[in-house]
Protein backbone atom coordinates (compact mmCIF):
# COMPACT_ATOMS: atom_id res chain seq x y z
CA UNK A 1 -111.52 -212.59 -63.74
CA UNK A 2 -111.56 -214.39 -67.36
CA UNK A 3 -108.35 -214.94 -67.63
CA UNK A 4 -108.29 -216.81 -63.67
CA UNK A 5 -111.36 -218.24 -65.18
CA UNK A 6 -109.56 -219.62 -68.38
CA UNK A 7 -106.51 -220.61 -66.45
CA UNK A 8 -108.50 -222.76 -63.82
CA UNK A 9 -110.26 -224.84 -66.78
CA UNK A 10 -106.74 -225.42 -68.44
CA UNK A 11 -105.31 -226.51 -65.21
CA UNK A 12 -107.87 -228.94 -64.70
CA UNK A 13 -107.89 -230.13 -68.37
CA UNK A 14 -104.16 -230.58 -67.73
CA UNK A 15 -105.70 -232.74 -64.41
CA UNK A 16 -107.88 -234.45 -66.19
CA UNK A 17 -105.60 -235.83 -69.07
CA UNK A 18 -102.88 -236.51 -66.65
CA UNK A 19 -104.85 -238.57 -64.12
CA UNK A 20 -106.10 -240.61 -67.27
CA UNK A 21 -102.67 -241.25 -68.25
CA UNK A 22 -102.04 -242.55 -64.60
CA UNK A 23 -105.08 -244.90 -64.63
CA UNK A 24 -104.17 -246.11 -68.12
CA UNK A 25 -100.62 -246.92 -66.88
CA UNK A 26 -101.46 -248.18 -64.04
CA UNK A 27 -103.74 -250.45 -65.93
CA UNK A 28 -101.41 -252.08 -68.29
CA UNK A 29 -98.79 -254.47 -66.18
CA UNK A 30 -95.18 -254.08 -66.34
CA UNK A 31 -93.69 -256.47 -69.36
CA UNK A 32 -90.06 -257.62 -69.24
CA UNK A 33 -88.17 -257.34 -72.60
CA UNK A 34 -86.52 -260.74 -71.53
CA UNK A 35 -89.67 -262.54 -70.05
CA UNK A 36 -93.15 -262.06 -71.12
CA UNK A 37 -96.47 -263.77 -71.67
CA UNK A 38 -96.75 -265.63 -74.82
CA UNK A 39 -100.02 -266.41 -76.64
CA UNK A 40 -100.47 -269.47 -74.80
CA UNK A 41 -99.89 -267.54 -71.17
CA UNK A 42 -96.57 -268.85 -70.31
CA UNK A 43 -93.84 -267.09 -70.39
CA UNK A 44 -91.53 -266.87 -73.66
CA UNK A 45 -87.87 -265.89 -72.95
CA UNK A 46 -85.55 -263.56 -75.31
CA UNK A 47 -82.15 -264.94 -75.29
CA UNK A 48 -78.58 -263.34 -76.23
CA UNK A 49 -76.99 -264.03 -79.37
CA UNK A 50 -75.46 -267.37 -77.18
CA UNK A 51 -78.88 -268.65 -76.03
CA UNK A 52 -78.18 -267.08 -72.36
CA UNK A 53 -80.90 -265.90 -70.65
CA UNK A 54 -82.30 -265.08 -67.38
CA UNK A 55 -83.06 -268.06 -65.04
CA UNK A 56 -86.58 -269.67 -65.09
CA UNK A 57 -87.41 -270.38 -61.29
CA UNK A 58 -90.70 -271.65 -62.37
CA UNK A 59 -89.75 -275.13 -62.04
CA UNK A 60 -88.59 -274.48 -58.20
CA UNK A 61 -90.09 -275.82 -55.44
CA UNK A 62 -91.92 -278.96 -53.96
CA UNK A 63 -92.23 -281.48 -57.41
CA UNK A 64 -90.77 -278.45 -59.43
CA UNK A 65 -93.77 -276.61 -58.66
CA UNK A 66 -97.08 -276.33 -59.55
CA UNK A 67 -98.32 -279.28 -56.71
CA UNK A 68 -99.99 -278.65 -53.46
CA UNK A 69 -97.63 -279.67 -50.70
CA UNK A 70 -98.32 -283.00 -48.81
CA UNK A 71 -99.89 -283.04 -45.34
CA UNK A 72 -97.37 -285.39 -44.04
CA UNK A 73 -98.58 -287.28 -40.28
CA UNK A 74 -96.57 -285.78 -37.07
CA UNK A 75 -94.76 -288.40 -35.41
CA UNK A 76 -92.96 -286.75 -33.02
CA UNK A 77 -93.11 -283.54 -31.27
CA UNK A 78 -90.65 -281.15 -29.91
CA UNK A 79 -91.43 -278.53 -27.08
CA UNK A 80 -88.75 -275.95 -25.96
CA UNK A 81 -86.39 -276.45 -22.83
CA UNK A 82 -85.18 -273.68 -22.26
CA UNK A 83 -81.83 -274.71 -23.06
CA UNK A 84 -79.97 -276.30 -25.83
CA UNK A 85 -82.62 -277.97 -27.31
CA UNK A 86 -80.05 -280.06 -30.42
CA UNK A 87 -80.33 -283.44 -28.88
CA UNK A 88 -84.12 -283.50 -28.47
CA UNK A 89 -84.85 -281.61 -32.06
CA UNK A 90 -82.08 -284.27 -33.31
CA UNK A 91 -83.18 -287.82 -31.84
CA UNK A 92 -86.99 -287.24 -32.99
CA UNK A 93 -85.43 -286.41 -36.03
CA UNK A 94 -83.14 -289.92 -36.10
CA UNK A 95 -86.43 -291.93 -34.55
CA UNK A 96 -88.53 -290.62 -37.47
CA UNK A 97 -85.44 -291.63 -39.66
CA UNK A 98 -85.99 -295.17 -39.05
CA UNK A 99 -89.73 -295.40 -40.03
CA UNK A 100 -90.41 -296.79 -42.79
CA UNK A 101 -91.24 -294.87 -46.48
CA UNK A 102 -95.42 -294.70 -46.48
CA UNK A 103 -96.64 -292.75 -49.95
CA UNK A 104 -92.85 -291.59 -50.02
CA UNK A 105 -92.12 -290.27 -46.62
CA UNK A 106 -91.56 -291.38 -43.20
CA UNK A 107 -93.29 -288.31 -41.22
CA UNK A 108 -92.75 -285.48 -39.57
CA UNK A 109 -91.09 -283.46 -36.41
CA UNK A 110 -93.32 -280.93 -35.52
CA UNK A 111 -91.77 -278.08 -33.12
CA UNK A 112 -94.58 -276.38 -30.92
CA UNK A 113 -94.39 -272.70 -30.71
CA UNK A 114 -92.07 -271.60 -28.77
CA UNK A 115 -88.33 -270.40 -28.73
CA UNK A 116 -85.91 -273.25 -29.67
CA UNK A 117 -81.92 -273.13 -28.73
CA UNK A 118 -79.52 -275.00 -31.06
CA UNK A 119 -75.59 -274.84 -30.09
CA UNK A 120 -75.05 -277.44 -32.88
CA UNK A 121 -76.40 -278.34 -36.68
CA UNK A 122 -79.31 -280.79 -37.18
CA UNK A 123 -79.26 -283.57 -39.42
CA UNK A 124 -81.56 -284.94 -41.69
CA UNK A 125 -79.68 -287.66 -43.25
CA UNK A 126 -83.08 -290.18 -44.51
CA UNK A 127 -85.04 -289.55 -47.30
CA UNK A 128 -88.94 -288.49 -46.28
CA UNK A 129 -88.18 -287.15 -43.07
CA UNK A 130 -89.72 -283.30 -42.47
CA UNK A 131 -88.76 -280.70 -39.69
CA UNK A 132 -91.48 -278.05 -39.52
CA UNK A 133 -92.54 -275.43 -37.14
CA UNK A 134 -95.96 -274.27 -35.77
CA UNK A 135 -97.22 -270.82 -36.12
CA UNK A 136 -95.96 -267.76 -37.85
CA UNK A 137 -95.63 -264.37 -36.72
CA UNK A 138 -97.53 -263.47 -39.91
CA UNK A 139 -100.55 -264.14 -38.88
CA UNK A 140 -100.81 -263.25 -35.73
CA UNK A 141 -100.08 -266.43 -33.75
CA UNK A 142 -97.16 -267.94 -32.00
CA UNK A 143 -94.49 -268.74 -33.96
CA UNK A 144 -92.02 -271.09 -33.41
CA UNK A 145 -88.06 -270.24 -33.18
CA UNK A 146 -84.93 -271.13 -33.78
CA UNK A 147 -81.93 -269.90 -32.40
CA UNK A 148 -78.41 -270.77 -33.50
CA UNK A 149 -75.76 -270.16 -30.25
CA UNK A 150 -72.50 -270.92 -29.83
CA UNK A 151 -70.05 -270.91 -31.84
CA UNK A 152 -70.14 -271.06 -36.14
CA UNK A 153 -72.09 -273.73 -37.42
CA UNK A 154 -74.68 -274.77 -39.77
CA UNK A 155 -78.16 -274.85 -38.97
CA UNK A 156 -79.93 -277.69 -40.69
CA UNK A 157 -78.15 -280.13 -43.00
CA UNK A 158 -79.69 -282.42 -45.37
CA UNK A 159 -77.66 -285.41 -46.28
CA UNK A 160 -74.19 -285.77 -46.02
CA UNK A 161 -73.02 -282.20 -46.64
CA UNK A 162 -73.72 -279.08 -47.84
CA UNK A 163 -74.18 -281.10 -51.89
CA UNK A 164 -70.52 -279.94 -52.78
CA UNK A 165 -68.28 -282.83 -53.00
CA UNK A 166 -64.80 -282.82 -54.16
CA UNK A 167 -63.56 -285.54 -56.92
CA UNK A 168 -61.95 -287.73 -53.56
CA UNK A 169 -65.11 -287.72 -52.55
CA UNK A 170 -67.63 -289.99 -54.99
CA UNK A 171 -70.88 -290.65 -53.60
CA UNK A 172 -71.91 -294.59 -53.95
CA UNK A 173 -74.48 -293.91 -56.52
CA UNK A 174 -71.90 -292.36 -58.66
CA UNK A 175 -69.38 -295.31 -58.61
CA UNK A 176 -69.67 -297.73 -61.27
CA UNK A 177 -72.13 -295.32 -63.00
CA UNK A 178 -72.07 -294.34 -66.85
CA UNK A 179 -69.64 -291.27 -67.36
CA UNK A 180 -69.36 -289.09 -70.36
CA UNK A 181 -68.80 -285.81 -71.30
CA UNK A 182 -70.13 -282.58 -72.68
CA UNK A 183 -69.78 -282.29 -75.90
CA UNK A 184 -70.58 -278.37 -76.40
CA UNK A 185 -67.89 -275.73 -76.47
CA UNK A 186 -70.65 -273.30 -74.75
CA UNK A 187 -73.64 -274.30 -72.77
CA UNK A 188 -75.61 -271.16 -72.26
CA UNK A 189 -77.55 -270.15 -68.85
CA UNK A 190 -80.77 -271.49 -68.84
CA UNK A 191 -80.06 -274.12 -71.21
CA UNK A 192 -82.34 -277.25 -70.60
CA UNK A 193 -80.92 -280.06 -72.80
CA UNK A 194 -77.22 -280.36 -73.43
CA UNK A 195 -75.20 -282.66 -76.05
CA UNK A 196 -72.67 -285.83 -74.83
CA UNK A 197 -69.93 -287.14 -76.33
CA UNK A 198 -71.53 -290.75 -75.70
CA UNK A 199 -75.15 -291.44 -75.05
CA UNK A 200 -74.76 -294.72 -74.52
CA UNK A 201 -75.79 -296.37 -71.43
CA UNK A 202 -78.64 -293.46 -70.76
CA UNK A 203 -82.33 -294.53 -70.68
CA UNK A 204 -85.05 -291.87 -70.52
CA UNK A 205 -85.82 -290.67 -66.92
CA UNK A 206 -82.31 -291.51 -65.78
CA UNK A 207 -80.84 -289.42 -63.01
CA UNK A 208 -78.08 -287.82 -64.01
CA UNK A 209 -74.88 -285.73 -61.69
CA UNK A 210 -73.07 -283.07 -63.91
CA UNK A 211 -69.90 -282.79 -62.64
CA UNK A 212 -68.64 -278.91 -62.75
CA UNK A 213 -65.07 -278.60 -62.23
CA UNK A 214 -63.29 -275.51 -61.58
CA UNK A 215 -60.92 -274.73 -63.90
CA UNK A 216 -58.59 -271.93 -64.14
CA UNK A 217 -59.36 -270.78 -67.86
CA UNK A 218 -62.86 -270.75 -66.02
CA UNK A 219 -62.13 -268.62 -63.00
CA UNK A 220 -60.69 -266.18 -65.74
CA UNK A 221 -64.00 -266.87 -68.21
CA UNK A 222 -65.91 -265.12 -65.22
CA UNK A 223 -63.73 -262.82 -63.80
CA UNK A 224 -62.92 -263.98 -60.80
CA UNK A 225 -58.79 -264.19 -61.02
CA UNK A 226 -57.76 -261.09 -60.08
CA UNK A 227 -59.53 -260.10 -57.10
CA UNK A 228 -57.98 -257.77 -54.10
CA UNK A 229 -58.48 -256.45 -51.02
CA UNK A 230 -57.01 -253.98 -49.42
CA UNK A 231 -54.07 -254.29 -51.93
CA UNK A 232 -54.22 -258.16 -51.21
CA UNK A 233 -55.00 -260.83 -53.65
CA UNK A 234 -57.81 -263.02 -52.28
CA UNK A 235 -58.94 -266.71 -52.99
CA UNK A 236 -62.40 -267.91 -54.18
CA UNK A 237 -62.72 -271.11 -55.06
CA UNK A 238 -59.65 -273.57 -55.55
CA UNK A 239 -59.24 -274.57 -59.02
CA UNK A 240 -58.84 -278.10 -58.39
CA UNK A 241 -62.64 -278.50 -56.62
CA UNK A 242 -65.20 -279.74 -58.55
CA UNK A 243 -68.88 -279.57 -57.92
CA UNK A 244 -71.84 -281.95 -58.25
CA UNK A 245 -75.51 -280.72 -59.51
């Protein structure tokens, strides 16, 4: 009986320590040896010996982040059909298009909740135009729906495409715009700030387009030229497209 009795207190000593460990574990949060609070709170990032390091999605969203989003007017509404609903969704979306620009934007499309049918893609080709839903499944409510029928298409576009362009295909506010180059051999992932061979021509709070273009020597820099399938070779991306950021 003393040596059950001994055994029982070591087994819950063993408990004991155990559980504390847990709680103390549990009580420190996880830190990232590439992305951790600094002193300041924000988050300091280790790099490789290039400079790479992992993305920063902190500047993401509406105003790179950090800004409530606007409570834009409705100026149209949208209620389901019950059959293909593109050409109502899309001429609110072109009559809201030719509103003028108040604080920025020109209002929104508001579809009631409901199930929506779309056989073709949307366009939103003006600036301060939004296309936004009512309800979410989330919380209970109606939601509203979208469904894509037919055959393969996009379901929203913004613009004139899908933002890749190839060189044949120079938007206006490129043309007759200061060019340069890069002037780095290596510009590491992540990198904020790059060097040009010519400044010149740049003012502060310019918008700029870096044009990417796909070389071979980079296809083989990431791997990507000797893909197969099935004992096939297969294509990725044609060395002669560029693309625009």
């Amino acid at each position: 009986m003393k040596r059950f009795s001994e055994r029982l207190c070591l087994l819950l000593i063993g408990a004991a320590a155990v559980m504390a460990s847990v709680d103390r574990v549990a009580a420190e949060p996880p830190v990232s040896a590439w992305a951790a609070p600094g002193p300041d709170g924000k988050l300091v990032y280790k790099t490789t010996p290039a400079g790479d390091r992992i993305m920063d999605f902190s500047f993401a969203g509406y105003m790179g982040g950090g800004v409530a989003l606007p409570v834009v007017p409705v100026k149209r509404t949208v209620k389901p059909s019950g059959k293909d609903d593109t050409a109502a969704i899309q001429s609110a979306i072109d009559d809201v298009s030719k509103l003028p620009l108040e604080n920025g934007f020109r209002g929104a499309i508001e579809l009631v909740p409901g199930d929506f049918t779309c056989a073709q893609t949307l366009h939103i080709r003006a600036d301060g135009v939004v296309l936004r839903g009512s309800g979410s499944t989330l919380t209970g409510g109606a939601a509203t729906t979208i469904h894509m029928v037919g055959g393969k298409h996009e379901a929203i576009v913004i613009g004139s495409g899908r933002g890749r362009r190839d060189d044949a295909d120079t938007s206006a506010s490129e043309a007759g715009g200061v060019k340069t180059s890069i002037a780095d051999g290596y510009v590491p992932e992540g990198a904020t700030s790059f060097t040009v061979a010519d400044a010149r021509g740049f003012l502060a709070g310019d918008t700029i387009a870096i044009r990417r273009p796909t070389t071979p020597a980079w296809v083989h820099f990431m791997g990507m030229d000797n893909m197969t399938r099935t004992g096939r070779a297969q294509t990725w991306i044609a060395a002669s497209r560029s693309e625009i950021a």
